[in-house]
PDB file of N, CA and C in Angstrom:
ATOM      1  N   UNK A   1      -2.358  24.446  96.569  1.00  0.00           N
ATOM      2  CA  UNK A   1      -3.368  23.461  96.874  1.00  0.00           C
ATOM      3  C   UNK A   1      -4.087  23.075  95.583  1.00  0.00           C
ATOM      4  N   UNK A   2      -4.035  21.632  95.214  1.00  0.00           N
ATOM      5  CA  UNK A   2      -4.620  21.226  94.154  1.00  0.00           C
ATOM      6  C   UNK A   2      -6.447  21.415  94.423  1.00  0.00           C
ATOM      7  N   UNK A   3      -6.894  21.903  93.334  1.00  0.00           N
ATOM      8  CA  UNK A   3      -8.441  21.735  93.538  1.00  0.00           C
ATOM      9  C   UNK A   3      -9.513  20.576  92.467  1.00  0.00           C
ATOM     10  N   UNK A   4     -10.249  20.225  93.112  1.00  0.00           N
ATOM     11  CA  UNK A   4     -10.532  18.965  92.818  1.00  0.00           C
ATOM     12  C   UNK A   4     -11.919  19.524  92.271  1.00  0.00           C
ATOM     13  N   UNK A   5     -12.299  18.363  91.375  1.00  0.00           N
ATOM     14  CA  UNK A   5     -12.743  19.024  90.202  1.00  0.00           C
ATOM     15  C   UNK A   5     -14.728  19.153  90.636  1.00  0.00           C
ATOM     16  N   UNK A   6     -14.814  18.789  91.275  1.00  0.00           N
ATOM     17  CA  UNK A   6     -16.075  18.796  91.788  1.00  0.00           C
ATOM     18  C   UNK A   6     -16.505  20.240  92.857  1.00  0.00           C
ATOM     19  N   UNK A   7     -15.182  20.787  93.196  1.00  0.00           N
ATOM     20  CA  UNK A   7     -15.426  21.874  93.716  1.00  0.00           C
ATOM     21  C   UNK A   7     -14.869  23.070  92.499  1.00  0.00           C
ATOM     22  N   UNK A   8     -14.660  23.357  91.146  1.00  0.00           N
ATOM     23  CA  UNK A   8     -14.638  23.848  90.175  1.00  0.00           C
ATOM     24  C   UNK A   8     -15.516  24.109  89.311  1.00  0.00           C
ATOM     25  N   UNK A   9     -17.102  22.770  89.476  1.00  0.00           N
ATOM     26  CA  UNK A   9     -17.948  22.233  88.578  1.00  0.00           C
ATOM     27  C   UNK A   9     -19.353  23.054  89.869  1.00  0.00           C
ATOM     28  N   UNK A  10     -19.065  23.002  90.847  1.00  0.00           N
ATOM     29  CA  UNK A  10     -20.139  23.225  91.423  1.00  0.00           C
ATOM     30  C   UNK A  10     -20.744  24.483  91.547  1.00  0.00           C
ATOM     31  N   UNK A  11     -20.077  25.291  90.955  1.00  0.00           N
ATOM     32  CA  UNK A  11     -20.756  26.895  91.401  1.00  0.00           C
ATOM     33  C   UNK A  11     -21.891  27.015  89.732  1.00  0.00           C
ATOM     34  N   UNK A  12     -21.009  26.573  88.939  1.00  0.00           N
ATOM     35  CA  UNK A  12     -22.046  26.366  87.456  1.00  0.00           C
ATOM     36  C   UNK A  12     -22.958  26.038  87.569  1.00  0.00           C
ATOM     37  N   UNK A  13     -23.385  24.979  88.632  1.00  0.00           N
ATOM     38  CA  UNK A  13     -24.303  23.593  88.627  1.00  0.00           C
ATOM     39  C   UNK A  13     -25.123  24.391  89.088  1.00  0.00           C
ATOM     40  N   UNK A  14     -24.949  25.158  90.547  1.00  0.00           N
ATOM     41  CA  UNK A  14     -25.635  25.849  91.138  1.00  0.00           C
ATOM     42  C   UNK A  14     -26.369  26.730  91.164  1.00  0.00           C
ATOM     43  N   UNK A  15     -25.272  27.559  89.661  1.00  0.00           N
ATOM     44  CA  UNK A  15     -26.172  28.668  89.422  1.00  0.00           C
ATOM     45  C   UNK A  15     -27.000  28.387  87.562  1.00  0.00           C
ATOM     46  N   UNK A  16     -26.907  27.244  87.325  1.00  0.00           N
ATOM     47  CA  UNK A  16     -27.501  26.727  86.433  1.00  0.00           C
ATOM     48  C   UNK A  16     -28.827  26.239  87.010  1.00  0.00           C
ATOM     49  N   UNK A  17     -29.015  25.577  87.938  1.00  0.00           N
ATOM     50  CA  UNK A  17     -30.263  25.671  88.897  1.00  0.00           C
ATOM     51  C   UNK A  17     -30.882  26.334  89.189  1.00  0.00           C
ATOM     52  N   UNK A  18     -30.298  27.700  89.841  1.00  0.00           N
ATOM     53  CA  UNK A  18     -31.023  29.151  90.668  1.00  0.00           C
ATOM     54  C   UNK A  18     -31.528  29.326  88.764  1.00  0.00           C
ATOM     55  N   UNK A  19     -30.863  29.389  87.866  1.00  0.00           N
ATOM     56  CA  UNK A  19     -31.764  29.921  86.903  1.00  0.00           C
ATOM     57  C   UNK A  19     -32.950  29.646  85.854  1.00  0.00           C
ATOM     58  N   UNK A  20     -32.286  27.745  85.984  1.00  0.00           N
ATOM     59  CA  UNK A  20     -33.869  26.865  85.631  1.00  0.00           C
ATOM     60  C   UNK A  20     -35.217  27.304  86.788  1.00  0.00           C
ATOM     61  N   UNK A  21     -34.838  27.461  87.849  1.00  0.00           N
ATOM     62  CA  UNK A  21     -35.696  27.878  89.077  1.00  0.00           C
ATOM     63  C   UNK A  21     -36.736  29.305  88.487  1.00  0.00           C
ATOM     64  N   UNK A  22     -35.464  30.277  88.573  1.00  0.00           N
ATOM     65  CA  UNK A  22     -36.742  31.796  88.204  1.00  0.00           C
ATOM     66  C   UNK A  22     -37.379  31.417  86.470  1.00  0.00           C
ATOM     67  N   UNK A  23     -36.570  31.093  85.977  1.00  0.00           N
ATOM     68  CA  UNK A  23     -37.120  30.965  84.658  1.00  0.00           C
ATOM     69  C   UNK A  23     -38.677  30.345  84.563  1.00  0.00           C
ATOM     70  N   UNK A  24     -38.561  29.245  85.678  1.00  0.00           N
ATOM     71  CA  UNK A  24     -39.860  28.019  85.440  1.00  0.00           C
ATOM     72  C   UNK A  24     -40.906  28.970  86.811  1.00  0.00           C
ATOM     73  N   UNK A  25     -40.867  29.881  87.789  1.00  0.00           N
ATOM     74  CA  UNK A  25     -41.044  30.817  88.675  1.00  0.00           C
ATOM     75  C   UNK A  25     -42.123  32.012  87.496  1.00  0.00           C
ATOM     76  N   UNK A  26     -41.205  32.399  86.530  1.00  0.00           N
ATOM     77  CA  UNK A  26     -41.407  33.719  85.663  1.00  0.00           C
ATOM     78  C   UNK A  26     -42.540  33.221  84.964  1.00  0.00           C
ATOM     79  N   UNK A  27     -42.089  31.987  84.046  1.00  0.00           N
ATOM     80  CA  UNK A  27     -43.194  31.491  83.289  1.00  0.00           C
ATOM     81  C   UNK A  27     -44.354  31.120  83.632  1.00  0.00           C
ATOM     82  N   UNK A  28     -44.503  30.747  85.396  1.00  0.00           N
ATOM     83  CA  UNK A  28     -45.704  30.570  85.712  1.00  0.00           C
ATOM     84  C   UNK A  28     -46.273  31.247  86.076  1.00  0.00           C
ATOM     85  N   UNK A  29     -45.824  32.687  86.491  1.00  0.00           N
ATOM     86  CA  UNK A  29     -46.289  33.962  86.905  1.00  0.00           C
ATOM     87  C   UNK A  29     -46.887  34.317  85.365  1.00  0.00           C
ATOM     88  N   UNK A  30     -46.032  34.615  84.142  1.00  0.00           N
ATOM     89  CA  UNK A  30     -46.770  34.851  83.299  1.00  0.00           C
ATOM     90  C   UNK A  30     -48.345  34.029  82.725  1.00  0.00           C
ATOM     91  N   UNK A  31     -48.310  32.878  83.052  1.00  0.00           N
ATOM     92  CA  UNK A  31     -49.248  32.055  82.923  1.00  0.00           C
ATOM     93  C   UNK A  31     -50.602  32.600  83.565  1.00  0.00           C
ATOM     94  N   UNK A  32     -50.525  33.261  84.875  1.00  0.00           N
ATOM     95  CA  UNK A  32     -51.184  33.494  85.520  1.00  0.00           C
ATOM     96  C   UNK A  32     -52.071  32.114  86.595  1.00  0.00           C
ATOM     97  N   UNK A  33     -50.774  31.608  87.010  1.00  0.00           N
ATOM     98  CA  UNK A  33     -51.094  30.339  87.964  1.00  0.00           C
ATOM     99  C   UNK A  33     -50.924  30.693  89.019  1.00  0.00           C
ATOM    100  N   UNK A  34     -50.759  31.949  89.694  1.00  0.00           N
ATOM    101  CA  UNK A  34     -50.413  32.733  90.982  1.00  0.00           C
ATOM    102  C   UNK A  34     -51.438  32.291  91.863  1.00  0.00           C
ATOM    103  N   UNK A  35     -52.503  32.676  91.190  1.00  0.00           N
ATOM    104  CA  UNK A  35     -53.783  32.171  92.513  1.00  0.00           C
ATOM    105  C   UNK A  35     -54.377  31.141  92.177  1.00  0.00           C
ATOM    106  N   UNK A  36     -53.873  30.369  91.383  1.00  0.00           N
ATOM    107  CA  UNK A  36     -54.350  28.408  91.896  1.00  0.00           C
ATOM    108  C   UNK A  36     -53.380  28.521  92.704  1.00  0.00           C
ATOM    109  N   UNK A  37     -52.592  28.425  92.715  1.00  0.00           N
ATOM    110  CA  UNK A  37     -51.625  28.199  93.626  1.00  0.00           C
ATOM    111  C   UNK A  37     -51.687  28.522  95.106  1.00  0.00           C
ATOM    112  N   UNK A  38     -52.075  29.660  94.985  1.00  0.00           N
ATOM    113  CA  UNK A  38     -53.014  30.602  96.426  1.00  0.00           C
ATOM    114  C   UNK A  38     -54.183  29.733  97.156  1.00  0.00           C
ATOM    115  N   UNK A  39     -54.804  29.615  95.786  1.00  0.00           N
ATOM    116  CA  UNK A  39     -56.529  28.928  96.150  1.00  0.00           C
ATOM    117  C   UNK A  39     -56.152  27.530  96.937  1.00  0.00           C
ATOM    118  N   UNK A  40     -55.499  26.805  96.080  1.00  0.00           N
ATOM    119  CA  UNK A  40     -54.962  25.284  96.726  1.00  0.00           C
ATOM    120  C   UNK A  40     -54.080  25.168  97.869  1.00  0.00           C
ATOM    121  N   UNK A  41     -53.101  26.351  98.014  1.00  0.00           N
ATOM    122  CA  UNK A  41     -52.623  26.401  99.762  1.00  0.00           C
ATOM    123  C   UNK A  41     -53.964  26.681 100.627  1.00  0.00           C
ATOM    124  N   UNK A  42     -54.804  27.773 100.149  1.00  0.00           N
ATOM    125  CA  UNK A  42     -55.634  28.176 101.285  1.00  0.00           C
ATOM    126  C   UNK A  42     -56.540  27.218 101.501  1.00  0.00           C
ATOM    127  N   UNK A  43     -56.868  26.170 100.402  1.00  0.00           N
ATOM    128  CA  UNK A  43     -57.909  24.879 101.165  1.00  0.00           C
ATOM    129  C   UNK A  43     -56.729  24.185 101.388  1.00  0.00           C
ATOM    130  N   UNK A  44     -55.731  23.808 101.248  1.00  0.00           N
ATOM    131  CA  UNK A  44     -55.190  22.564 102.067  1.00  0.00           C
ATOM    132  C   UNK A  44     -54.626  23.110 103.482  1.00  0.00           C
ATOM    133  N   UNK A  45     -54.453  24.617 104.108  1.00  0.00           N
ATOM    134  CA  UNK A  45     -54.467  25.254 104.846  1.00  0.00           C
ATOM    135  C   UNK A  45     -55.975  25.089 106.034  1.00  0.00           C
ATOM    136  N   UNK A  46     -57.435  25.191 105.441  1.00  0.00           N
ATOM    137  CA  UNK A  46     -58.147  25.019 105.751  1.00  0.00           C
ATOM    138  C   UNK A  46     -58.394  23.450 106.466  1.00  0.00           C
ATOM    139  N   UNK A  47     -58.204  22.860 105.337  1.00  0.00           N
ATOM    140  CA  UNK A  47     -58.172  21.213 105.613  1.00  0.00           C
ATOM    141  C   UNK A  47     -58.041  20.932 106.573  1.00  0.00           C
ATOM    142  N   UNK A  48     -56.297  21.174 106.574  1.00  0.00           N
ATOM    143  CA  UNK A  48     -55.784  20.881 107.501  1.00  0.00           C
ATOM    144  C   UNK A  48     -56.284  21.003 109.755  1.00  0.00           C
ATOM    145  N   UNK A  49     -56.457  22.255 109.324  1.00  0.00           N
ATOM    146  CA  UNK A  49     -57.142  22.803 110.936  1.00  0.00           C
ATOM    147  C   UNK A  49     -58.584  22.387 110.988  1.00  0.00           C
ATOM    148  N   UNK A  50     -59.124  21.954 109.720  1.00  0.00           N
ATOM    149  CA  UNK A  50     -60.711  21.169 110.113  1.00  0.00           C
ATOM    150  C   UNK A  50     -61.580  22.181 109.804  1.00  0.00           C
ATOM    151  N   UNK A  51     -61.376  23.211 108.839  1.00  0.00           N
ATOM    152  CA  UNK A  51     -62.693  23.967 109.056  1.00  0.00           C
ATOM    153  C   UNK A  51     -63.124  24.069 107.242  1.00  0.00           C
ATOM    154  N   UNK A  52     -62.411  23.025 106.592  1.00  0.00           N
ATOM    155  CA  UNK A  52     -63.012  22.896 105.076  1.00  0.00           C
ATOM    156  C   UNK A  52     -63.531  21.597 104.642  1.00  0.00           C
TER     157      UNK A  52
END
């Protein structure tokens, strides 16, 4: 079975992604952006149900 080249190219792509992902994940953990991130779900959390 011939394999076509887009299913040869795609597992790279994929896992070239999953690793731009933790990389840009890691760096913002090191940043220490964990709890803006927290703070701004929990008011748009609030918002949302009416009690902020």
């Amino acid at each position: 079975m011939k394999k076509n080249k887009k299913t040869i190219h795609r597992p790279f792509f994929q896992m070239g992604i999953l690793a731009v992902a933790v990389a840009m994940i890691a760096y913002g953990t090191l940043r220490g952006e964990v709890m803006t991130v927290f703070h701004k779900a929990t008011n748009i959390c609030l918002e949302c149900i009416g009690l902020g």
